[in-house]
PDB file of N, CA and C in Angstrom:
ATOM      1  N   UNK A   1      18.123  -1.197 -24.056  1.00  0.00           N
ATOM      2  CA  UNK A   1      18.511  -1.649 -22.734  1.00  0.00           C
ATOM      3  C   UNK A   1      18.399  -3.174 -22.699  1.00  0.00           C
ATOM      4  N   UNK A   2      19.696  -3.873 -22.066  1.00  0.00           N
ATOM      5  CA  UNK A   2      19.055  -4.995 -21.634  1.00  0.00           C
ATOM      6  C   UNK A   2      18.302  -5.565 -21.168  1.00  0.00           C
ATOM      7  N   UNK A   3      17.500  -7.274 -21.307  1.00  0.00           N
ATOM      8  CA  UNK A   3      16.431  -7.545 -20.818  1.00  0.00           C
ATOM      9  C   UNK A   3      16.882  -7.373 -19.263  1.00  0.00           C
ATOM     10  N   UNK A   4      18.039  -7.847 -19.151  1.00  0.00           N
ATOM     11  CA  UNK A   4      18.273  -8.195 -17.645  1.00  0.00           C
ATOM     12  C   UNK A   4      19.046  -7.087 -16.660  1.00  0.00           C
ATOM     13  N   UNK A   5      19.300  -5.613 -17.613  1.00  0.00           N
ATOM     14  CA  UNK A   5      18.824  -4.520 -16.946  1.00  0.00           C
ATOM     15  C   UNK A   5      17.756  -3.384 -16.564  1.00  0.00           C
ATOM     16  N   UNK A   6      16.844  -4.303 -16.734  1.00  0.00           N
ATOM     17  CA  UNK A   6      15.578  -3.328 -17.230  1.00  0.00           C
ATOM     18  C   UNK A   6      14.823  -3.555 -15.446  1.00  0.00           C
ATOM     19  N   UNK A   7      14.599  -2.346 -15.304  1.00  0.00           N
ATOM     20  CA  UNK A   7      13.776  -2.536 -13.967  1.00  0.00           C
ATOM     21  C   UNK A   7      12.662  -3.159 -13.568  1.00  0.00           C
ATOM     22  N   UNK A   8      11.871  -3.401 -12.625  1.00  0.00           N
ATOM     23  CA  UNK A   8      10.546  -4.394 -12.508  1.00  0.00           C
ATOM     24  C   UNK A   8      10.032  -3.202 -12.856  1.00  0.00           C
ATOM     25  N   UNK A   9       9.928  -1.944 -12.843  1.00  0.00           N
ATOM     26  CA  UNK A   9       8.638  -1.070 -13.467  1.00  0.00           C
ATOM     27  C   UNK A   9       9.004  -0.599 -14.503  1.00  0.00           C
ATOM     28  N   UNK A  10       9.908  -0.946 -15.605  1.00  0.00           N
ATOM     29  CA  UNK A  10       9.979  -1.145 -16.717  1.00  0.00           C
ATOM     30  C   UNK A  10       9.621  -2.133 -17.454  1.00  0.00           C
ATOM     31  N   UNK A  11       9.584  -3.653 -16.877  1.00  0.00           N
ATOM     32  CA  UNK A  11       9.135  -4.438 -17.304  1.00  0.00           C
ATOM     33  C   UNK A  11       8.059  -4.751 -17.053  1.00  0.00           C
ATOM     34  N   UNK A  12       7.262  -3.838 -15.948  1.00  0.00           N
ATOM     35  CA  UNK A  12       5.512  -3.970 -15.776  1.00  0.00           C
ATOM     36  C   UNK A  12       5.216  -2.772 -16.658  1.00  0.00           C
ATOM     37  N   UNK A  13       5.977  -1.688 -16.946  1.00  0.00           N
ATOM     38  CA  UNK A  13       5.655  -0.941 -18.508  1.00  0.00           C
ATOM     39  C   UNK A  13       5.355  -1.551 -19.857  1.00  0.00           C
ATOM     40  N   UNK A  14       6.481  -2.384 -19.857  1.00  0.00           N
ATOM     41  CA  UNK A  14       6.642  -3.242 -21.472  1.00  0.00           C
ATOM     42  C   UNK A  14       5.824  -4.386 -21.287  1.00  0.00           C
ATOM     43  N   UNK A  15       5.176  -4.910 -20.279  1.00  0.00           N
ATOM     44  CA  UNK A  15       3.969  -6.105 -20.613  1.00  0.00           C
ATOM     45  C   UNK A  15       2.923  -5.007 -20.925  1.00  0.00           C
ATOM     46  N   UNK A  16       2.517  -3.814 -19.962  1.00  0.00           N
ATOM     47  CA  UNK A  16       0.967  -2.873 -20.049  1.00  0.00           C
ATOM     48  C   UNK A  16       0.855  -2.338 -21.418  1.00  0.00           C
ATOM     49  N   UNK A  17       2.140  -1.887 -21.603  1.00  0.00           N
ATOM     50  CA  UNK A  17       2.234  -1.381 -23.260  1.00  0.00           C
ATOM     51  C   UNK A  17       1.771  -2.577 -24.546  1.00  0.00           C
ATOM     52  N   UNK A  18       2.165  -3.500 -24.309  1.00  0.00           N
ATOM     53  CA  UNK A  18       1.746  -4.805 -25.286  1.00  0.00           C
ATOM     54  C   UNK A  18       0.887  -5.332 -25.280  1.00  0.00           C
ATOM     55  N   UNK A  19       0.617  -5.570 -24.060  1.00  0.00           N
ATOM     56  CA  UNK A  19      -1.359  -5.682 -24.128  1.00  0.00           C
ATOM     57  C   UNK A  19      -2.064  -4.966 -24.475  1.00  0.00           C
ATOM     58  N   UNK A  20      -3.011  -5.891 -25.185  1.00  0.00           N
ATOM     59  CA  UNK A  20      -4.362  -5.422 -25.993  1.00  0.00           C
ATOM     60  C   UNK A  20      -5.547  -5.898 -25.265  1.00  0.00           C
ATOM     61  N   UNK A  21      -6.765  -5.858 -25.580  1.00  0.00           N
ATOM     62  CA  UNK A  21      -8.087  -6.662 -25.351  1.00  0.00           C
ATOM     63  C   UNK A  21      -7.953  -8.093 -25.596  1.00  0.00           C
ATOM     64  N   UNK A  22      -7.446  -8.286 -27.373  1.00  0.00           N
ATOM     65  CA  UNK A  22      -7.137  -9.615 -27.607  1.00  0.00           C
ATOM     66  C   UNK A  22      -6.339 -10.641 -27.012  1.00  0.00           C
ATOM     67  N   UNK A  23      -5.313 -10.080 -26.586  1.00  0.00           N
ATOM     68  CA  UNK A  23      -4.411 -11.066 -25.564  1.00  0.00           C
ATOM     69  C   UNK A  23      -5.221 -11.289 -24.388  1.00  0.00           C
ATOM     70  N   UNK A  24      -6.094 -10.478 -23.978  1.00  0.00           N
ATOM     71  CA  UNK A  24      -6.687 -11.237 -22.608  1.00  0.00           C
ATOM     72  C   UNK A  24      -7.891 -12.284 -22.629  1.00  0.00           C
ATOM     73  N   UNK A  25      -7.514 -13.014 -22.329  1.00  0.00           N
ATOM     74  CA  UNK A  25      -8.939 -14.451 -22.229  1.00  0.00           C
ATOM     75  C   UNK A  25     -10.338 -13.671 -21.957  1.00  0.00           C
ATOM     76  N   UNK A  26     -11.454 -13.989 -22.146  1.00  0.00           N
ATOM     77  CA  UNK A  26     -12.858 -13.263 -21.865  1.00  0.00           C
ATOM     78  C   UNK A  26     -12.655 -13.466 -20.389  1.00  0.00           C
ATOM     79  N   UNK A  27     -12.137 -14.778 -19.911  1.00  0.00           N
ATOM     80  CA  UNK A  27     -12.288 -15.569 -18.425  1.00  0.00           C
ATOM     81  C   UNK A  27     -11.951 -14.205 -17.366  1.00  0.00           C
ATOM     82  N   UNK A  28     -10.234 -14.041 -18.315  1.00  0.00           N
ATOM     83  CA  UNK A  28      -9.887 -12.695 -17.641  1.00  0.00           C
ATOM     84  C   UNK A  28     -10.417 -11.282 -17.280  1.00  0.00           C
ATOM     85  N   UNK A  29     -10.716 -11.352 -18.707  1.00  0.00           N
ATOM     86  CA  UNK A  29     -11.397 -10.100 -18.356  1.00  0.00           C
ATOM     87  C   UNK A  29     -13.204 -10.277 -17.289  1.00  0.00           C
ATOM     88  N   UNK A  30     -14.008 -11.514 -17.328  1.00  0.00           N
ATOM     89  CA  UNK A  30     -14.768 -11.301 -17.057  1.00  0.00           C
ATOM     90  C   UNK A  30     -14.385 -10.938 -15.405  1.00  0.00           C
ATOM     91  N   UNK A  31     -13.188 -11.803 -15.372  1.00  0.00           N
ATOM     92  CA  UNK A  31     -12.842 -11.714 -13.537  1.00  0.00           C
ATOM     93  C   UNK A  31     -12.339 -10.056 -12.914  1.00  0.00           C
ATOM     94  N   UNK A  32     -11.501  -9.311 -14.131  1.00  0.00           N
ATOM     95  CA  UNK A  32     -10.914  -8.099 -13.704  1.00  0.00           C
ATOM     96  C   UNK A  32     -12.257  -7.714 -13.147  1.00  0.00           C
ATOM     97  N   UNK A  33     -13.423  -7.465 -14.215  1.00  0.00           N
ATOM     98  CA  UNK A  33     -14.370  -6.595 -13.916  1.00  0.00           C
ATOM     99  C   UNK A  33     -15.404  -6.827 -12.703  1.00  0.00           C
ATOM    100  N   UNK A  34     -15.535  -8.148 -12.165  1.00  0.00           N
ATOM    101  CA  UNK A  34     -15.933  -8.355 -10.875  1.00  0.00           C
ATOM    102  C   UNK A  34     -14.999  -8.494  -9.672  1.00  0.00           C
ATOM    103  N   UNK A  35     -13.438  -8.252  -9.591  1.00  0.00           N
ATOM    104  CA  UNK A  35     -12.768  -7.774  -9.090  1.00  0.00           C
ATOM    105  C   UNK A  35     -13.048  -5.702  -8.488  1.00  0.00           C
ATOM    106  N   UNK A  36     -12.956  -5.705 -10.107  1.00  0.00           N
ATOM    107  CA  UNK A  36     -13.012  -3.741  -9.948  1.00  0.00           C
ATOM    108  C   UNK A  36     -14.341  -3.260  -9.306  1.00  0.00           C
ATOM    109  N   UNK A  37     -15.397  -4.041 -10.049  1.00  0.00           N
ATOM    110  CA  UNK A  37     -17.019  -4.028  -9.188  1.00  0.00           C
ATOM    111  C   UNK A  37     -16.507  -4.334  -7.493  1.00  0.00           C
ATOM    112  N   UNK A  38     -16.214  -5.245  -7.206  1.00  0.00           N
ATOM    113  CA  UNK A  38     -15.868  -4.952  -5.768  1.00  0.00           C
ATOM    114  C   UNK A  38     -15.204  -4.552  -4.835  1.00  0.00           C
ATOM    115  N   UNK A  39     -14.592  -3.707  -5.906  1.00  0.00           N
ATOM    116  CA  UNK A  39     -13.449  -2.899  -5.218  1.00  0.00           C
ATOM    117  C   UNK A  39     -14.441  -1.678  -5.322  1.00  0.00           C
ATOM    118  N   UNK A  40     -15.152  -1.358  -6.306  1.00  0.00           N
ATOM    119  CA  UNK A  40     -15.607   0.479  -6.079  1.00  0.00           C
ATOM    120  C   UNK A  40     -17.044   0.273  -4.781  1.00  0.00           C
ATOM    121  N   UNK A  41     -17.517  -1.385  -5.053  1.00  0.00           N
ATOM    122  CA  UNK A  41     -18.808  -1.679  -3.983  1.00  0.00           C
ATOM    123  C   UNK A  41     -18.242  -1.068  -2.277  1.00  0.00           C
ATOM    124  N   UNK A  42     -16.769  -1.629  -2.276  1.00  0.00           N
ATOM    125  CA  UNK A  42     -16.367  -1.629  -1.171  1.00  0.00           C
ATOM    126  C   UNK A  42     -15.877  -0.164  -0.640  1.00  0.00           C
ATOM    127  N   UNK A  43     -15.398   0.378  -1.585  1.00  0.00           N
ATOM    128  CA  UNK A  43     -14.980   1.508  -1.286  1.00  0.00           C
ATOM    129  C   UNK A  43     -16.030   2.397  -1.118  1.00  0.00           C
ATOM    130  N   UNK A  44     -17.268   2.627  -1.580  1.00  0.00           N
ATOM    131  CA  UNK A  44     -18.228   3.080  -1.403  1.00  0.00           C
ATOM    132  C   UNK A  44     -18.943   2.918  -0.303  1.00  0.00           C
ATOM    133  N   UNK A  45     -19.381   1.623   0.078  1.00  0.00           N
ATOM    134  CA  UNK A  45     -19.194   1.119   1.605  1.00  0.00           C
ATOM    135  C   UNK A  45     -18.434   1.604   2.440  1.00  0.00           C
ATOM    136  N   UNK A  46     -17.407   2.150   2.602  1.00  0.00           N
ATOM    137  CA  UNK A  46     -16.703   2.718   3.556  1.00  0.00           C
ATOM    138  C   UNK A  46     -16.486   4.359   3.612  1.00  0.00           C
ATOM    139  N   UNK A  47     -17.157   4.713   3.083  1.00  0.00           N
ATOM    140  CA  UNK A  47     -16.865   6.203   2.620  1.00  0.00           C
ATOM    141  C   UNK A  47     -18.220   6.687   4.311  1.00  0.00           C
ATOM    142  N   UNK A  48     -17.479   6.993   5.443  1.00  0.00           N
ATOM    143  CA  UNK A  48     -17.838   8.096   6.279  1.00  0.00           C
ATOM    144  C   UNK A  48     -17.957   6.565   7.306  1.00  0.00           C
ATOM    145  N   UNK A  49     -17.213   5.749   7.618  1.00  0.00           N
ATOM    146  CA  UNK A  49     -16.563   4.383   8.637  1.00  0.00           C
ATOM    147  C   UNK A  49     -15.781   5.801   9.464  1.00  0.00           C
ATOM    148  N   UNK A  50     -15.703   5.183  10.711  1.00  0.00           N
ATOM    149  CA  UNK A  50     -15.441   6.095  11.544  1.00  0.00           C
ATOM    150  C   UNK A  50     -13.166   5.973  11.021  1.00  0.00           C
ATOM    151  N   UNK A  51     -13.186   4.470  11.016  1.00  0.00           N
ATOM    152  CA  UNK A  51     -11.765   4.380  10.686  1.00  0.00           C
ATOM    153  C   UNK A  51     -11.427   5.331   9.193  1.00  0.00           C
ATOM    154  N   UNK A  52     -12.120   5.059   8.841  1.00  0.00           N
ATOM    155  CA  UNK A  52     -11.587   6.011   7.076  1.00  0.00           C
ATOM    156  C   UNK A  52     -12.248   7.704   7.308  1.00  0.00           C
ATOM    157  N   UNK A  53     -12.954   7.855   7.847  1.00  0.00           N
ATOM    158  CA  UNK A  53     -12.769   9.287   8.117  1.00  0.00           C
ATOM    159  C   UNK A  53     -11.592  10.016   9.209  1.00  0.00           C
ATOM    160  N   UNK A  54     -10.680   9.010   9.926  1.00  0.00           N
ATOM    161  CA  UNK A  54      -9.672   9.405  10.816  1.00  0.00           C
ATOM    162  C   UNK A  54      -8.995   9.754   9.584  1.00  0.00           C
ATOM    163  N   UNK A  55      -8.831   8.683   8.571  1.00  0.00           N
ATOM    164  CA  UNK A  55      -7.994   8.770   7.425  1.00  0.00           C
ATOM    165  C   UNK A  55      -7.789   9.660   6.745  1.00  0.00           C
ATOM    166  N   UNK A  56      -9.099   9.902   6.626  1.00  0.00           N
ATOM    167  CA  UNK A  56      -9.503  11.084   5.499  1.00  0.00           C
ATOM    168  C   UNK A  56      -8.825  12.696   6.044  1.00  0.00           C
ATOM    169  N   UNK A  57      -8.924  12.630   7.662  1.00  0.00           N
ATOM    170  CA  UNK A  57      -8.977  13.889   8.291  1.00  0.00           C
ATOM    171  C   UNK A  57      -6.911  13.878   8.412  1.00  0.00           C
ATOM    172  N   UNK A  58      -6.451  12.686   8.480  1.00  0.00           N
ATOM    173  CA  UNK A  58      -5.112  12.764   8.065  1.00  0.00           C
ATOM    174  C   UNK A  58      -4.864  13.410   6.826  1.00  0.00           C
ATOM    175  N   UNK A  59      -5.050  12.741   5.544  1.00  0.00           N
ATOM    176  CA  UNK A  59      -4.965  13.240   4.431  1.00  0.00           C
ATOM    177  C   UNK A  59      -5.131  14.576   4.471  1.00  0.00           C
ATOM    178  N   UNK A  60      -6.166  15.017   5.001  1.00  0.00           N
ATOM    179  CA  UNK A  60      -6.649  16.516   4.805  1.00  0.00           C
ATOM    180  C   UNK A  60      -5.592  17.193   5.457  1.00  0.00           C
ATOM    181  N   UNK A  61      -5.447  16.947   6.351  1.00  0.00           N
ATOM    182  CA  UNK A  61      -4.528  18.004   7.550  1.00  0.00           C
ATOM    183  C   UNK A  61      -3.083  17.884   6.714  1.00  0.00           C
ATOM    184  N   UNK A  62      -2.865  16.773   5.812  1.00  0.00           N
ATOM    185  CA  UNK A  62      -1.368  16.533   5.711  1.00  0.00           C
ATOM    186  C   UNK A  62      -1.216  17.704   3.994  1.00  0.00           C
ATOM    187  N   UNK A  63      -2.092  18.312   3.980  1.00  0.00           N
ATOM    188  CA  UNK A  63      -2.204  19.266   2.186  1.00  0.00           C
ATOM    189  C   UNK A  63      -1.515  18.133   0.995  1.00  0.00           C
ATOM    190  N   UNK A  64      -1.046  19.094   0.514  1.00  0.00           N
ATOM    191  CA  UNK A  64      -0.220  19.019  -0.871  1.00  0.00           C
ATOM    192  C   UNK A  64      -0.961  19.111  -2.008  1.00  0.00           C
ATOM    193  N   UNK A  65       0.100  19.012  -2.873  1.00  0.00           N
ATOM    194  CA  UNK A  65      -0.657  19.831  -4.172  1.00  0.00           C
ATOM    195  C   UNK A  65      -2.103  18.691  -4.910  1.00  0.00           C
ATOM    196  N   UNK A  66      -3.005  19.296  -4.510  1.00  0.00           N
ATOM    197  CA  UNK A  66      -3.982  18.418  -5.442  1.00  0.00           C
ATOM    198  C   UNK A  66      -4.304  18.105  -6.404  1.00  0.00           C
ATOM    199  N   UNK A  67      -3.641  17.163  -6.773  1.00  0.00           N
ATOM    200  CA  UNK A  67      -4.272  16.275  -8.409  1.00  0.00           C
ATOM    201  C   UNK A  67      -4.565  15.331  -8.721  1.00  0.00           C
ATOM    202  N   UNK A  68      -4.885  14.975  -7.350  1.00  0.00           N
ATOM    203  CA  UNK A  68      -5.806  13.147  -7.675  1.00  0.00           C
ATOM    204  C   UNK A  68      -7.152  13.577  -7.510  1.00  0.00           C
ATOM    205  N   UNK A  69      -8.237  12.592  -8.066  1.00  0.00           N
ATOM    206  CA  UNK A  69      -9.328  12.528  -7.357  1.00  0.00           C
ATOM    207  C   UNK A  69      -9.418  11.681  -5.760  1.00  0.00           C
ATOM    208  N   UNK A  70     -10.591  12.334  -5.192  1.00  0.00           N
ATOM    209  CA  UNK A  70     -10.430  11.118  -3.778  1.00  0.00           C
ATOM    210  C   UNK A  70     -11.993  10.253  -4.063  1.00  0.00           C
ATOM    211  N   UNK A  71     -12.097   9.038  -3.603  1.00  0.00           N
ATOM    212  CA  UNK A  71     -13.138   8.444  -4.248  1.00  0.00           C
ATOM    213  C   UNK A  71     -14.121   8.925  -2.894  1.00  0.00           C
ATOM    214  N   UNK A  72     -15.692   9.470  -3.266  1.00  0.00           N
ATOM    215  CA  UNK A  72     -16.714   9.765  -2.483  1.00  0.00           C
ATOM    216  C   UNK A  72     -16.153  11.487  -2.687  1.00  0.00           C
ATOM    217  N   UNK A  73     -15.264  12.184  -3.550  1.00  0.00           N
ATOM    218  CA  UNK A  73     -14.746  13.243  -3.542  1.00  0.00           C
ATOM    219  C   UNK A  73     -13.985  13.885  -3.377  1.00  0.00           C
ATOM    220  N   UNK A  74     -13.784  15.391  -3.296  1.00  0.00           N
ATOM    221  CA  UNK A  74     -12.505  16.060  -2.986  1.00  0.00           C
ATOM    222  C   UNK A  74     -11.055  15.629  -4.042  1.00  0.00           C
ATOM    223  N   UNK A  75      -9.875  16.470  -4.057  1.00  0.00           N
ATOM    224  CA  UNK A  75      -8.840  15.899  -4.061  1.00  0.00           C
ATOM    225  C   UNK A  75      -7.784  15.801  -3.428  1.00  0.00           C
ATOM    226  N   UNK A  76      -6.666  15.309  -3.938  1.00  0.00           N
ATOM    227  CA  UNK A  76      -5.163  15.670  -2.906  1.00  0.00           C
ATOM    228  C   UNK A  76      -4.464  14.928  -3.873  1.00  0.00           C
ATOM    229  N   UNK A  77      -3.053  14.743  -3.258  1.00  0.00           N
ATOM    230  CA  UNK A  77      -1.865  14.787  -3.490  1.00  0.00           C
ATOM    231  C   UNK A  77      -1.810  13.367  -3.965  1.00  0.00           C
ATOM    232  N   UNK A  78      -1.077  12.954  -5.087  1.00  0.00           N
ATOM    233  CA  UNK A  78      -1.171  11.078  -5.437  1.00  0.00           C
ATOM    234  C   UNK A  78      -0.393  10.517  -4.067  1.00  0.00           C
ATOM    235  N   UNK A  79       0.573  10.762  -3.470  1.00  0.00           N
ATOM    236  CA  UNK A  79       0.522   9.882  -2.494  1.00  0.00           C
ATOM    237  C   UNK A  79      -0.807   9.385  -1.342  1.00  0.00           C
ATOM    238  N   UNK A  80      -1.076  11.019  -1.114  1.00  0.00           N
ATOM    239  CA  UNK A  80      -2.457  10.898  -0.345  1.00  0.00           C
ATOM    240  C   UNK A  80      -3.567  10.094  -0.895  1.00  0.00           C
ATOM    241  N   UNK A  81      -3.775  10.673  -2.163  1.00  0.00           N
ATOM    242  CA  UNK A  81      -4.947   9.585  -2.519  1.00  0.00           C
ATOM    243  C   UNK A  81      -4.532   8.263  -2.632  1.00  0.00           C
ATOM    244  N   UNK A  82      -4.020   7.837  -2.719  1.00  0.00           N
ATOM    245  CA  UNK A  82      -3.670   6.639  -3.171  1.00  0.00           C
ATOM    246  C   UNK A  82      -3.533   5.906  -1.445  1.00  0.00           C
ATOM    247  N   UNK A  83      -3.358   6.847  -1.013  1.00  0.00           N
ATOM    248  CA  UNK A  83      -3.214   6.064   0.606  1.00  0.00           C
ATOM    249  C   UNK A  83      -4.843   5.890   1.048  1.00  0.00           C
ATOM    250  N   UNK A  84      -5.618   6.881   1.061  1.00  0.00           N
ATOM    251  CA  UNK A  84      -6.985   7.551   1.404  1.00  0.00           C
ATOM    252  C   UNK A  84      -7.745   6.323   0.878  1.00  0.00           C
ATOM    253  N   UNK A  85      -7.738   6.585  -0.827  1.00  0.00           N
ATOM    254  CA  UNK A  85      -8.453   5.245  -1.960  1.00  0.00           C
ATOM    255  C   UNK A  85      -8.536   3.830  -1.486  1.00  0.00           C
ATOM    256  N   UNK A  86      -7.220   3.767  -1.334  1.00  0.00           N
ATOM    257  CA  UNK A  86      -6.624   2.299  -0.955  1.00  0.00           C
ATOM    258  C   UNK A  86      -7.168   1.654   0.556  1.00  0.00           C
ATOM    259  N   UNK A  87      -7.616   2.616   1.226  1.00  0.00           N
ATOM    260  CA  UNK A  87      -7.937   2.443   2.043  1.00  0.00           C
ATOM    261  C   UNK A  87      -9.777   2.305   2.469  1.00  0.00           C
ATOM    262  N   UNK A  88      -9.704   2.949   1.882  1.00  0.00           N
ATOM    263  CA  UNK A  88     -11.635   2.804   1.401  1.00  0.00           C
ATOM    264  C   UNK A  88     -11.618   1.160   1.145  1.00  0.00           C
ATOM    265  N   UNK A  89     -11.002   1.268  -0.010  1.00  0.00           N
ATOM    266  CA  UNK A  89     -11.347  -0.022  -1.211  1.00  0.00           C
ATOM    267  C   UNK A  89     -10.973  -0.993  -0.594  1.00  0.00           C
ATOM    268  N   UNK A  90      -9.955  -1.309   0.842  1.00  0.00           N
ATOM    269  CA  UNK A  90      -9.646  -2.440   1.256  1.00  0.00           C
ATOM    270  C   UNK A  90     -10.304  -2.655   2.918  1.00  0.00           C
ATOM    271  N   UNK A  91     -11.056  -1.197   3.543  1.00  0.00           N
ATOM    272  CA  UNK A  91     -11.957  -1.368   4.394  1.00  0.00           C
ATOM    273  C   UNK A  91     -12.873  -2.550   4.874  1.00  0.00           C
ATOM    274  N   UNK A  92     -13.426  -3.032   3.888  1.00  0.00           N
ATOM    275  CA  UNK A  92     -14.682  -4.004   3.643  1.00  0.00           C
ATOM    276  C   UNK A  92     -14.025  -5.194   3.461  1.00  0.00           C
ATOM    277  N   UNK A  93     -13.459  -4.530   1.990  1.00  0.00           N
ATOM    278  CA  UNK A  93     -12.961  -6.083   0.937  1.00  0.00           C
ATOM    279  C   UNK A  93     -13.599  -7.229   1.260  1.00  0.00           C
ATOM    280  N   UNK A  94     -14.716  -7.338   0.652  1.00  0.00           N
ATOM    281  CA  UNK A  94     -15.551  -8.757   0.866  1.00  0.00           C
ATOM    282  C   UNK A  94     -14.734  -9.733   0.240  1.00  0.00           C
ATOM    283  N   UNK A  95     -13.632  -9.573  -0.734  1.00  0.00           N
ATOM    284  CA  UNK A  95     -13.275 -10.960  -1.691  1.00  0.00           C
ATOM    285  C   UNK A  95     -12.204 -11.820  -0.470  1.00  0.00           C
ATOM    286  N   UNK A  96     -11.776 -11.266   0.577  1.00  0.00           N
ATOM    287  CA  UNK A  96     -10.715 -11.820   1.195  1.00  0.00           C
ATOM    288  C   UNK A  96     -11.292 -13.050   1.997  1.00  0.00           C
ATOM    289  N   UNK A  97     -12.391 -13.281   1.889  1.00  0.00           N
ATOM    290  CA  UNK A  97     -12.838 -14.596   2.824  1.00  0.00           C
ATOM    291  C   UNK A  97     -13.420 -15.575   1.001  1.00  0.00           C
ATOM    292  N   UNK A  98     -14.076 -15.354   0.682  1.00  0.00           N
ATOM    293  CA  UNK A  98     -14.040 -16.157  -0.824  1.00  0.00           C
ATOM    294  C   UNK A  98     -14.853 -15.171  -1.480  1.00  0.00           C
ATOM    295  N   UNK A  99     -14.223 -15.596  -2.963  1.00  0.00           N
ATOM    296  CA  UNK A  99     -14.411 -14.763  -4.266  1.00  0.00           C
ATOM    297  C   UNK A  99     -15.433 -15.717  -5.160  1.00  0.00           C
ATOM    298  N   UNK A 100     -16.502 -14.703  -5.260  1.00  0.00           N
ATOM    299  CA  UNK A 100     -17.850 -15.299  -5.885  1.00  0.00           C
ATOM    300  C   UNK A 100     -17.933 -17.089  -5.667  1.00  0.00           C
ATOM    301  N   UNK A 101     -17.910 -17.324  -4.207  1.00  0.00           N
ATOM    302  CA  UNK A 101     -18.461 -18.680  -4.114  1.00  0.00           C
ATOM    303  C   UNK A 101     -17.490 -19.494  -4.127  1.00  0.00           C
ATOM    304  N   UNK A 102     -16.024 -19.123  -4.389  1.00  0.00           N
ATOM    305  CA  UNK A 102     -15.010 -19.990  -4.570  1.00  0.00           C
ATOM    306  C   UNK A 102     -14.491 -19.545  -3.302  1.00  0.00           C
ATOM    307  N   UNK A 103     -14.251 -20.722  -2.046  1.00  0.00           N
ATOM    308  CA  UNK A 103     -12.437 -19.934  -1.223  1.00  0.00           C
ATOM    309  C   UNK A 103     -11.423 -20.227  -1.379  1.00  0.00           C
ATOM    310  N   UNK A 104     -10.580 -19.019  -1.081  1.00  0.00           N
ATOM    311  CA  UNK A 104      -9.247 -19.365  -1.511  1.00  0.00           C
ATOM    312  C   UNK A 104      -8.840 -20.666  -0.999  1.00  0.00           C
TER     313      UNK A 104
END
């Protein structure tokens, strides 16, 4: 396929596929992982917030076939989780006012 027919989630395929460990700077990686640390801090933090249990009780009521995990438990449907998750994890989000001491 051409480069310049190739879709944006084909071409966020063909960078994920080519990366290794080695291509990423330590810098990088040290940042993903205090990124992901405050994403599961936060989401954990919000697990039974009166707003994310409305959420949760959406998800629930809305079924479908379950094959995600939901974070704090249960499963459901990847759209659901991914709505449910996403929503935990961006509840809190401490990084949106400044990230370890730096502001944006």
């Amino acid at each position: 396929m051409p480069e310049s027919a190739a879709t944006t989630v084909e071409k966020i395929a063909a960078f994920v596929v080519g990366c290794d460990n080695q291509s990423v700077s330590p810098e990088v990686r040290d940042t993903i992982g205090k990124h992901l640390l405050d994403s599961i801090g936060c989401a954990i933090g919000a697990i039974g917030a009166k707003t994310t249990l409305h959420i949760k009780s959406v998800v629930d009521s809305f079924g479908g076939k379950p094959t995600c995990t939901l974070i704090g438990g249960g499963q459901s449907s990847p759209d659901r989780a991914a709505l449910y998750n996403g929503c935990l994890v961006r509840y809190l989000d401490f990084m949106d006012v400044a990230i370890f001491g730096r502001t944006r």
